[in-house]
Protein backbone atom coordinates (compact mmCIF):
# COMPACT_ATOMS: atom_id res chain seq x y z
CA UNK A 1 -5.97 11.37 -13.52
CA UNK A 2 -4.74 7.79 -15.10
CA UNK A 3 -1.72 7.98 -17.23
CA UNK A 4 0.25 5.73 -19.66
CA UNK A 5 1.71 3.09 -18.46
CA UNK A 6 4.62 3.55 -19.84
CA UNK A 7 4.76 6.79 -18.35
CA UNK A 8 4.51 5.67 -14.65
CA UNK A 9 7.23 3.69 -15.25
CA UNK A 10 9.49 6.48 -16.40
CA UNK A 11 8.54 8.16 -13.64
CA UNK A 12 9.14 5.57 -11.30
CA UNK A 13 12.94 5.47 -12.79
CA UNK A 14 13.07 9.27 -12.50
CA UNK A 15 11.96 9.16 -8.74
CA UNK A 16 14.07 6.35 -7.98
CA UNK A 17 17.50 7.51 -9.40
CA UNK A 18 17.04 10.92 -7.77
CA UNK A 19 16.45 9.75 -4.25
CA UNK A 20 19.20 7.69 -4.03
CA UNK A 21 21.61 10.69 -5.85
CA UNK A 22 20.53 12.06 -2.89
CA UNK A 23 20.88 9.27 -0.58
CA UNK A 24 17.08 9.63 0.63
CA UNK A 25 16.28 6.22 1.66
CA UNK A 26 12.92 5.34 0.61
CA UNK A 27 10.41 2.75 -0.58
CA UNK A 28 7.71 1.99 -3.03
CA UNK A 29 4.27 1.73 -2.08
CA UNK A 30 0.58 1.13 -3.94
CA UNK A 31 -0.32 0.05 -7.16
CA UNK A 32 3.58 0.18 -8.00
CA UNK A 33 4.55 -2.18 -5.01
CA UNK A 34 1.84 -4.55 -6.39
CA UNK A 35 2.87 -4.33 -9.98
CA UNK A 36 6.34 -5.37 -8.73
CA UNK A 37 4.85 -8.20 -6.84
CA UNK A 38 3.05 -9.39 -9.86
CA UNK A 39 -0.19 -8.25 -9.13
CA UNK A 40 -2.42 -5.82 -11.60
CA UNK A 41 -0.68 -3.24 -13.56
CA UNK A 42 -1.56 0.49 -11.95
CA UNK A 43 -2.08 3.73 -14.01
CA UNK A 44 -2.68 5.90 -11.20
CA UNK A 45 0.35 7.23 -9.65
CA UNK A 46 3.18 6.40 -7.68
CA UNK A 47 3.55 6.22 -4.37
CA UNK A 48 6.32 6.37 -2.01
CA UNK A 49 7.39 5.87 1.45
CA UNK A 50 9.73 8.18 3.41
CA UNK A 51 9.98 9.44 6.54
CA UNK A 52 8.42 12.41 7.60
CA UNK A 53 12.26 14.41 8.41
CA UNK A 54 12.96 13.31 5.05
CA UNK A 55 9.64 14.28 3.34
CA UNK A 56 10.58 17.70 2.25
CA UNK A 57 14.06 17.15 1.13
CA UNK A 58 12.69 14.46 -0.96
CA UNK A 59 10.40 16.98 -2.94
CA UNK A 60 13.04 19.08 -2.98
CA UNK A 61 15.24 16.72 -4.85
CA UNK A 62 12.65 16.00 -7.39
CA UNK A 63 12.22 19.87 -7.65
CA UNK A 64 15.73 20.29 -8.03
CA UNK A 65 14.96 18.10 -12.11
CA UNK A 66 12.10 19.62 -13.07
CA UNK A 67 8.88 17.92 -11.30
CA UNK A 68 6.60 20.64 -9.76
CA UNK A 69 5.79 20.83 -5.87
CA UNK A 70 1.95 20.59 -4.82
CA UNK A 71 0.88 21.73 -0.96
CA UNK A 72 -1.89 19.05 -0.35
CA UNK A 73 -4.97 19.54 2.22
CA UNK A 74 -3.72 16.51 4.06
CA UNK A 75 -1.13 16.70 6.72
CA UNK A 76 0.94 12.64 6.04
CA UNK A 77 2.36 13.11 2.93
CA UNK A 78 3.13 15.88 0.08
CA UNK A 79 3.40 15.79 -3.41
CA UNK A 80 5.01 16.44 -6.79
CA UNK A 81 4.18 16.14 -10.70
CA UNK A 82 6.20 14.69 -13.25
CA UNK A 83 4.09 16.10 -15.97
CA UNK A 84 0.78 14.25 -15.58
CA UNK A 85 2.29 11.80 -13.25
CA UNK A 86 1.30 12.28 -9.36
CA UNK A 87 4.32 11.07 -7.46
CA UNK A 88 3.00 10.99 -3.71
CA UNK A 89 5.76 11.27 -0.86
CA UNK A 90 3.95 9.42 2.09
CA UNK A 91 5.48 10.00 5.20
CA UNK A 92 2.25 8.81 7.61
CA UNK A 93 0.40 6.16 6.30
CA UNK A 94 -3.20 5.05 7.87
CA UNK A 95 -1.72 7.20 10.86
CA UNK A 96 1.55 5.07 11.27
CA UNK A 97 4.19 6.91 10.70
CA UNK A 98 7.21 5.66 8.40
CA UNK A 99 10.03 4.28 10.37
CA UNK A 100 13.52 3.37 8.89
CA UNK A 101 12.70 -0.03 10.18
CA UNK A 102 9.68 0.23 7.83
CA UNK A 103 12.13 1.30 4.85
CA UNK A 104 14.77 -1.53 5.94
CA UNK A 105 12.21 -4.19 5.33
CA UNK A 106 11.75 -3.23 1.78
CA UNK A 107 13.67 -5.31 -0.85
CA UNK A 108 14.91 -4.63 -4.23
CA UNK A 109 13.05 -5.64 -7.03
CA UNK A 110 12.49 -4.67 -10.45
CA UNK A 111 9.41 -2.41 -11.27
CA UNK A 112 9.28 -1.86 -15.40
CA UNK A 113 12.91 -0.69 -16.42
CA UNK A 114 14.21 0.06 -12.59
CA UNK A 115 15.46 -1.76 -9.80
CA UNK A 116 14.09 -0.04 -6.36
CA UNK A 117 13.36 -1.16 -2.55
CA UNK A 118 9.72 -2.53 -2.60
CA UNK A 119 7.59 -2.68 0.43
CA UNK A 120 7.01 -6.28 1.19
CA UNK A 121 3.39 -8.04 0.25
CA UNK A 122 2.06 -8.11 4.04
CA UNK A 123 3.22 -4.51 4.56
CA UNK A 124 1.40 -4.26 1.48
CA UNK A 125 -1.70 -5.49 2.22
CA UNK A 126 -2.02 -4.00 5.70
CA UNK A 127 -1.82 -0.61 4.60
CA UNK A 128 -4.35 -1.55 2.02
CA UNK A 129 -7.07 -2.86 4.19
CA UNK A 130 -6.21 0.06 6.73
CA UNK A 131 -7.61 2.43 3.87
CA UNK A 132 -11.00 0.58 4.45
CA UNK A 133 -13.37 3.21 6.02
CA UNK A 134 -17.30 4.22 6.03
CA UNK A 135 -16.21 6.05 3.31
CA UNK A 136 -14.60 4.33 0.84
CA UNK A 137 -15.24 0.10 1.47
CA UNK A 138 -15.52 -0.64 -1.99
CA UNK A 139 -13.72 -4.63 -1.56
CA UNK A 140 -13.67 -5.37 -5.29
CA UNK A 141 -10.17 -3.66 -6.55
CA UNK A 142 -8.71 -5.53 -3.49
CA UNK A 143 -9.78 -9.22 -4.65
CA UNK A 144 -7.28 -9.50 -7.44
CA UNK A 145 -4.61 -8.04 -4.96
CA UNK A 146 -5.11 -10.33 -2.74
CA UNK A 147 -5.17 -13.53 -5.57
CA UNK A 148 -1.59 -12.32 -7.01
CA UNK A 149 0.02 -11.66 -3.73
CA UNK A 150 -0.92 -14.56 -1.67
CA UNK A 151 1.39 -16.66 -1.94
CA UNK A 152 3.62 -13.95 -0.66
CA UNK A 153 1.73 -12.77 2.13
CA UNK A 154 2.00 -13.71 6.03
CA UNK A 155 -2.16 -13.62 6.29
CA UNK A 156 -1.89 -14.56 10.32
CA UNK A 157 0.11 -11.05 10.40
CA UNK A 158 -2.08 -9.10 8.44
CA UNK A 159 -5.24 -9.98 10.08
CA UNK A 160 -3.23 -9.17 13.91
CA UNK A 161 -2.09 -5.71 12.70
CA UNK A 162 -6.15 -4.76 10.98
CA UNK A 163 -7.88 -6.51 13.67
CA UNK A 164 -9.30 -2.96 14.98
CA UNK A 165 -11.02 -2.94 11.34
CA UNK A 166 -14.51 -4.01 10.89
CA UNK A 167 -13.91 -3.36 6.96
CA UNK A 168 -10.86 -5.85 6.85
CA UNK A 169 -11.69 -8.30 9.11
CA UNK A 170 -15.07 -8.61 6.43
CA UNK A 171 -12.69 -8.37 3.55
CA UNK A 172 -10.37 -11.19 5.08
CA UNK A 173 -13.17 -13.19 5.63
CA UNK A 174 -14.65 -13.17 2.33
CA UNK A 175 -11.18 -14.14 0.94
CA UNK A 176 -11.32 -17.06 3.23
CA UNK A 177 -15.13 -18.06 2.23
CA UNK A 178 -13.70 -17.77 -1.52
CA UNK A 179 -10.84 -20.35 -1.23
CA UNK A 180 -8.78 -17.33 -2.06
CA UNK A 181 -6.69 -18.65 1.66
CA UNK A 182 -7.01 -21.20 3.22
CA UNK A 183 -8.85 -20.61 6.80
CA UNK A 184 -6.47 -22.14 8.78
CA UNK A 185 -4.33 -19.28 7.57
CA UNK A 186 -6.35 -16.57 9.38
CA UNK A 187 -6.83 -19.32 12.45
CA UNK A 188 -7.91 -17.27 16.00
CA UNK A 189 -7.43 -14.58 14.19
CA UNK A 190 -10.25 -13.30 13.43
CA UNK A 191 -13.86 -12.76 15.41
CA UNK A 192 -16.28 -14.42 14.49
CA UNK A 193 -19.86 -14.75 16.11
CA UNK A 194 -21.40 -18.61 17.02
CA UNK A 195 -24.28 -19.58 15.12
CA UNK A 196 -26.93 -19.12 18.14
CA UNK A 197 -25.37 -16.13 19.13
CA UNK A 198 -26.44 -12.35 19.59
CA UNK A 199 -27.24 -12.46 15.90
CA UNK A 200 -29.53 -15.67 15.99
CA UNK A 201 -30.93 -14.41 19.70
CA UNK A 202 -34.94 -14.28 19.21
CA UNK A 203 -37.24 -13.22 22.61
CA UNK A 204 -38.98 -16.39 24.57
């Protein structure tokens, strides 16, 4: 379900100030993280990053002011409702789990009215591309993620840690084909096949 704007962004100061009350350490993640990056405004929900030992105690803080607890079918991550607003407690991203390494990398910035620990751009953008599946490798939301952020992004490091994906290495690509970065920022870093290779191959 979208919701305001404005809403989100309440929420996002309601979620923040009540995880660090209760000195959870956690970061920002999705459509948030990319609004605070200056990419497209989200009206989805919000998503944050915590470890999975801190998972519960997180929902139990938000509990603890009024937001109502949600048991979700999937096993890396849990959830709560301000109101309409989904806040999402991910714990096990694209099967990596959260690390406090992970959470030390983030960096305060401001996101609408509040100042809170923002995963950085390449983080970003890796768990983005990760989400790329058989199932859901629609490219098109991505593009203007990837215009707004690039100047912030190491593109070398996100093509190292998706290089297992079919679906990102053709979404990096197609950035690169688009002048969207420059090639010799994805340099031997991607697979590509020779013209006259298995592709071209035609029987003597």
């Amino acid at each position: 379900m979208e919701v305001d704007q404005q809403q989100l962004l309440r929420t996002v100061t309601k979620v923040t100030s009540i995880l660090r009350a209760n000195d959870i350490p956690f970061a920002l993640a999705g459509g948030c993280a990319v609004y605070a990056h200056g990419g497209p405004a989200t009206e989805h929900d919000v998503d944050v990053l915590v470890t999975e030992r801190d998972a519960h105690p997180a929902r139990q803080a938000l509990v603890a002011e009024g937001m109502r607890a949600v048991d979700p079918p999937e096993d890396w991550l849990t959830k709560a409702y301000d109101g309409d607003c989904l806040v999402d407690l991910i714990f096990r991203p694209n099967q990596r789990p959260v690390t406090a390494e992970m959470l030390d990398r983030a960096r305060m910035q401001r996101v609408g009215p509040a100042w809170a620990p923002v995963v950085p751009a390449t983080d970003l953008v890796v768990d983005k591309l990760l989400v790329l599946g058989p199932h859901r490798c629609d490219l098109t939301p991505l593009l203007p993620v990837a215009r707004a952020l690039r100047e912030q992004v190491d593109w070398n490091e996100v093509a190292r840690e998706t290089a297992g994906s079919p679906y990102a290495r053709a979404f990096l690509t197609l950035i690169a084909d688009l002048g969207v970065v420059q090639a010799q920022e994805l340099a031997g870093t991607l697979r590509t096949v020779p013209k006259g290779g298995p592709t071209d191959a035609r029987p003597g």
